[in-house]
C-alpha atoms as a PDB file:
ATOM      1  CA  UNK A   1       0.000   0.000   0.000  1.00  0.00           C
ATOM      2  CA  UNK A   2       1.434   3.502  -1.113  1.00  0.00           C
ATOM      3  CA  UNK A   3       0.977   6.470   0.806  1.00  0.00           C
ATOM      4  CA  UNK A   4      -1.559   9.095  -0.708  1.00  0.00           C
ATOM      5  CA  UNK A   5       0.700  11.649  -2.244  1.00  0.00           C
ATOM      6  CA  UNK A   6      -0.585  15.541  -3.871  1.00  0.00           C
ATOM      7  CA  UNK A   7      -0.912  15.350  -7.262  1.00  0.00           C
ATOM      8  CA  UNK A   8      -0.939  19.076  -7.492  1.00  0.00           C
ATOM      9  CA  UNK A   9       2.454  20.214  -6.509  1.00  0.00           C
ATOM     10  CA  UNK A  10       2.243  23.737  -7.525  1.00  0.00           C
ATOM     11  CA  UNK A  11      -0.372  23.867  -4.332  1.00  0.00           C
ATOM     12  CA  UNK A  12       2.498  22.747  -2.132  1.00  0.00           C
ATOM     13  CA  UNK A  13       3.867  26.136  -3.325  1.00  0.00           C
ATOM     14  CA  UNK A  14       1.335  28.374  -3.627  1.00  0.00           C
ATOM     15  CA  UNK A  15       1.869  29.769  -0.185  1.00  0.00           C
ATOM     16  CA  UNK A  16       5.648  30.703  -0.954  1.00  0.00           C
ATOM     17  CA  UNK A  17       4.492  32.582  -4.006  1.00  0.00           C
ATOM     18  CA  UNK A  18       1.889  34.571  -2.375  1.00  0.00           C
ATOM     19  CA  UNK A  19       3.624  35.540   0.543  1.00  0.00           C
ATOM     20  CA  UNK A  20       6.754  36.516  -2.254  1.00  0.00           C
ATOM     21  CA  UNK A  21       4.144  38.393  -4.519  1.00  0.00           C
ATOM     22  CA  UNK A  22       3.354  40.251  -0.864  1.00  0.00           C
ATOM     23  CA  UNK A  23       6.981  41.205   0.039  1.00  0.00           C
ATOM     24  CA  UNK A  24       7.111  42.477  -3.572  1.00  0.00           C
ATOM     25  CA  UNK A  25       4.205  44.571  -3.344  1.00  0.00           C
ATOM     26  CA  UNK A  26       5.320  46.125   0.119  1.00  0.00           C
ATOM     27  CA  UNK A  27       8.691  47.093  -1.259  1.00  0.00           C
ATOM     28  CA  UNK A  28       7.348  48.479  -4.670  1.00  0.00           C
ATOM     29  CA  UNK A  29       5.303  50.647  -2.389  1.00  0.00           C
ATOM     30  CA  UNK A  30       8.003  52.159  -0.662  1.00  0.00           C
ATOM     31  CA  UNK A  31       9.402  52.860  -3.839  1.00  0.00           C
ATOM     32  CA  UNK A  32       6.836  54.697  -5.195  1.00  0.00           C
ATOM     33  CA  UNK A  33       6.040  56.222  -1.291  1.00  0.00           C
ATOM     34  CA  UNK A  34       9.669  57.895  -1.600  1.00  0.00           C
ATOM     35  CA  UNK A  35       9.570  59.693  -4.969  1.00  0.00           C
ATOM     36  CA  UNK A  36       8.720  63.243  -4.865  1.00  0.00           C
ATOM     37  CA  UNK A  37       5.076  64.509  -5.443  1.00  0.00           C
ATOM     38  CA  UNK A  38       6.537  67.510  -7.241  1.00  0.00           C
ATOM     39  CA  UNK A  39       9.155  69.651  -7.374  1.00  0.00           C
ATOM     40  CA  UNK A  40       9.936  71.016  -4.054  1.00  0.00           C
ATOM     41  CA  UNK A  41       7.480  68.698  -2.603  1.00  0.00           C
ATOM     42  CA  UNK A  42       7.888  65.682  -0.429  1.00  0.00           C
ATOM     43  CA  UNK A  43       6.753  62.438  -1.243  1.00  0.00           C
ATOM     44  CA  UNK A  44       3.833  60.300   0.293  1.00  0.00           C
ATOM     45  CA  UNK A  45       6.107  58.664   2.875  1.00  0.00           C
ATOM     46  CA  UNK A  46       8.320  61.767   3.654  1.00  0.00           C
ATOM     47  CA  UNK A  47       5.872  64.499   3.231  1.00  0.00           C
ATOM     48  CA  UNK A  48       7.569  67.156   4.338  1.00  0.00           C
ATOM     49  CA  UNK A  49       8.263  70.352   1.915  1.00  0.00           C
ATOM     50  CA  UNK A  50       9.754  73.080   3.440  1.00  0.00           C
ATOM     51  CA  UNK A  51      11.855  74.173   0.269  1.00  0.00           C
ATOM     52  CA  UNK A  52       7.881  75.036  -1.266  1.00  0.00           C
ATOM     53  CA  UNK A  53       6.919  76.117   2.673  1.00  0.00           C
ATOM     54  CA  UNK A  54       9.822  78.754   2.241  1.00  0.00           C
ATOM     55  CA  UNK A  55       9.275  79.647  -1.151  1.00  0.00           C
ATOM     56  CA  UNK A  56       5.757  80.639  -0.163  1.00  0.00           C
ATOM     57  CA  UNK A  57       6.607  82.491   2.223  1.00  0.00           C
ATOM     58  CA  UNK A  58       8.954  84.385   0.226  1.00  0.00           C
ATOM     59  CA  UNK A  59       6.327  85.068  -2.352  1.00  0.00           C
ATOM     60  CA  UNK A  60       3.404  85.547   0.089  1.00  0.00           C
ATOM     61  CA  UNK A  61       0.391  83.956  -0.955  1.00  0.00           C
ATOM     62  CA  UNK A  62       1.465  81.511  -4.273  1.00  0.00           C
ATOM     63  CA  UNK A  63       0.124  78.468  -2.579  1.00  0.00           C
ATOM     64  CA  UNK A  64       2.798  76.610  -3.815  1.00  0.00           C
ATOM     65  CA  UNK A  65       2.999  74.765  -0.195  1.00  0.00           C
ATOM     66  CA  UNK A  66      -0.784  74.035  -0.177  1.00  0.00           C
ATOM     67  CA  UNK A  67      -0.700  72.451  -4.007  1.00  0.00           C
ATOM     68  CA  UNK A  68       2.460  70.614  -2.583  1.00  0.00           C
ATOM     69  CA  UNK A  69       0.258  69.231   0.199  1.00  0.00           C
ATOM     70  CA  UNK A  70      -2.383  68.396  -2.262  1.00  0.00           C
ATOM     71  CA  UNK A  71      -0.209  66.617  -4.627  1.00  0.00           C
ATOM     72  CA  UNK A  72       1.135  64.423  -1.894  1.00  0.00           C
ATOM     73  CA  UNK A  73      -2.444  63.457  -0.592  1.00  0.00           C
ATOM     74  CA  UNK A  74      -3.269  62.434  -3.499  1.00  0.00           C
ATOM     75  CA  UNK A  75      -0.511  60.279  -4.462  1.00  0.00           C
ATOM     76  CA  UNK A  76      -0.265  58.485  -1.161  1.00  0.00           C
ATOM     77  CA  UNK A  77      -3.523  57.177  -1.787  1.00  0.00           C
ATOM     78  CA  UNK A  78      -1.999  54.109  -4.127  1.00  0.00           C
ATOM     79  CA  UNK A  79       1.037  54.486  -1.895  1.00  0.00           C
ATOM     80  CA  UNK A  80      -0.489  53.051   1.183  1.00  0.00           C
ATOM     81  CA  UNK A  81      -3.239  50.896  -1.019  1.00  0.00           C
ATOM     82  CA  UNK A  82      -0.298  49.113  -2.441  1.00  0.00           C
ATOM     83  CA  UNK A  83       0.976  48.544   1.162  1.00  0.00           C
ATOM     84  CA  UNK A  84      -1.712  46.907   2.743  1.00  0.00           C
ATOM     85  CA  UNK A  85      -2.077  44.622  -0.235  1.00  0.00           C
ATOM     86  CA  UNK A  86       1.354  43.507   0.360  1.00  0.00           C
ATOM     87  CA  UNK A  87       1.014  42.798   4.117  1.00  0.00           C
ATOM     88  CA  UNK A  88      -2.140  41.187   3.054  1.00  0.00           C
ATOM     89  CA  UNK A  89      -0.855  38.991   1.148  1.00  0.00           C
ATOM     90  CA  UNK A  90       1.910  37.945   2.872  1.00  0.00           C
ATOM     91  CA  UNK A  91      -0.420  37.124   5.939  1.00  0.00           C
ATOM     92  CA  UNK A  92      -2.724  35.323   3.746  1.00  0.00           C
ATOM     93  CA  UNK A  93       0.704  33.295   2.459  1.00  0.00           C
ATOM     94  CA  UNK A  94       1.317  32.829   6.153  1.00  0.00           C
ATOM     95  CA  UNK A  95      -2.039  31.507   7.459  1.00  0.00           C
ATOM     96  CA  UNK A  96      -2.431  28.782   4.092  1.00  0.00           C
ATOM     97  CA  UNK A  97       0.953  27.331   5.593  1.00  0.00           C
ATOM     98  CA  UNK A  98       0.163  26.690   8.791  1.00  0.00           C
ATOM     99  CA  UNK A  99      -3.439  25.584   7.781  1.00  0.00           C
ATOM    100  CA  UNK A 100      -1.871  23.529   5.514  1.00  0.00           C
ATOM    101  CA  UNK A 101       0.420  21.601   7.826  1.00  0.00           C
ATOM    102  CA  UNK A 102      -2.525  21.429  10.830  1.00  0.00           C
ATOM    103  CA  UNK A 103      -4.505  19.660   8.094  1.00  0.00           C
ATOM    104  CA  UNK A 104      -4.547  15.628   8.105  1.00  0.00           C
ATOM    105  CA  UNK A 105      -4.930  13.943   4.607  1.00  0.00           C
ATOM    106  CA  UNK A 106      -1.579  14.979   3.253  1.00  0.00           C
ATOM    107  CA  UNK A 107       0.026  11.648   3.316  1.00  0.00           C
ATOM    108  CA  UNK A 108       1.061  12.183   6.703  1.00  0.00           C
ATOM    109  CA  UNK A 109      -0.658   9.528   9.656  1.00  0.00           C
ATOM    110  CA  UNK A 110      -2.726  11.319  12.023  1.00  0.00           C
ATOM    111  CA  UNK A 111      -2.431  11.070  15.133  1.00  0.00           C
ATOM    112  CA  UNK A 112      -5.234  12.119  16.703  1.00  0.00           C
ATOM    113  CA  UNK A 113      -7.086   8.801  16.188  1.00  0.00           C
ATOM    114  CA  UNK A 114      -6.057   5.917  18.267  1.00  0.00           C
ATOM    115  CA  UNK A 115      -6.374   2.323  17.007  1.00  0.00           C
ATOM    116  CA  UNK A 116      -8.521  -0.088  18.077  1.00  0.00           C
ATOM    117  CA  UNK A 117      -7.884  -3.654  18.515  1.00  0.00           C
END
């Protein structure tokens, strides 16, 4: 008698390439979280801009610093979209594994059932 083996190997691996499609995410939305908004803006994850803070100032009333603001609102938007899907997926990766090895019926014996005689 052979032990019952998966015939689907690709769902033996499944859970590595989720929770590697979720890393990925996460770190292409820091990427895009640290470019600019503008020039003389900050970016989504840094958002500060004093350079367009100043040059308001200077020029009282341009609202440079408030369309700076605006711009970076807006584009953080994907930014931190992006980043939750990530960390989703990664946790979702996570909790197949471990469901995955808690589950009898993979060719391993369980032993939770105790023969009878």
């Amino acid at each position: 008698m052979t032990p019952a083996v998966n015939p689907e190997p690709g769902t033996r691996r499944g859970w590595i390439w989720m929770t590697v499609a979720g890393f990925a995410a996460h770190i292409l939305s820091l990427v895009f979280g640290l470019q600019t908004a503008g020039p003389l803006c900050g970016s989504p994850l840094l958002p500060q801009s004093r350079a367009a803070e100043m040059f308001d100032s200077q020029r009282h009333g341009t609202g440079v610093a408030a369309e700076c603001y605006r711009n970076i609102d807006s584009a953080s938007v994907p930014v931190w979209i992006l980043m939750a899907l990530g960390i989703g997926l990664v946790l979702t990766g996570i909790t197949v594994r471990i469901v995955s090895i808690r589950r009898p019926g993979d060719g391993t014996p369980d032993l939770t059932v105790v023969p009878q005689d």
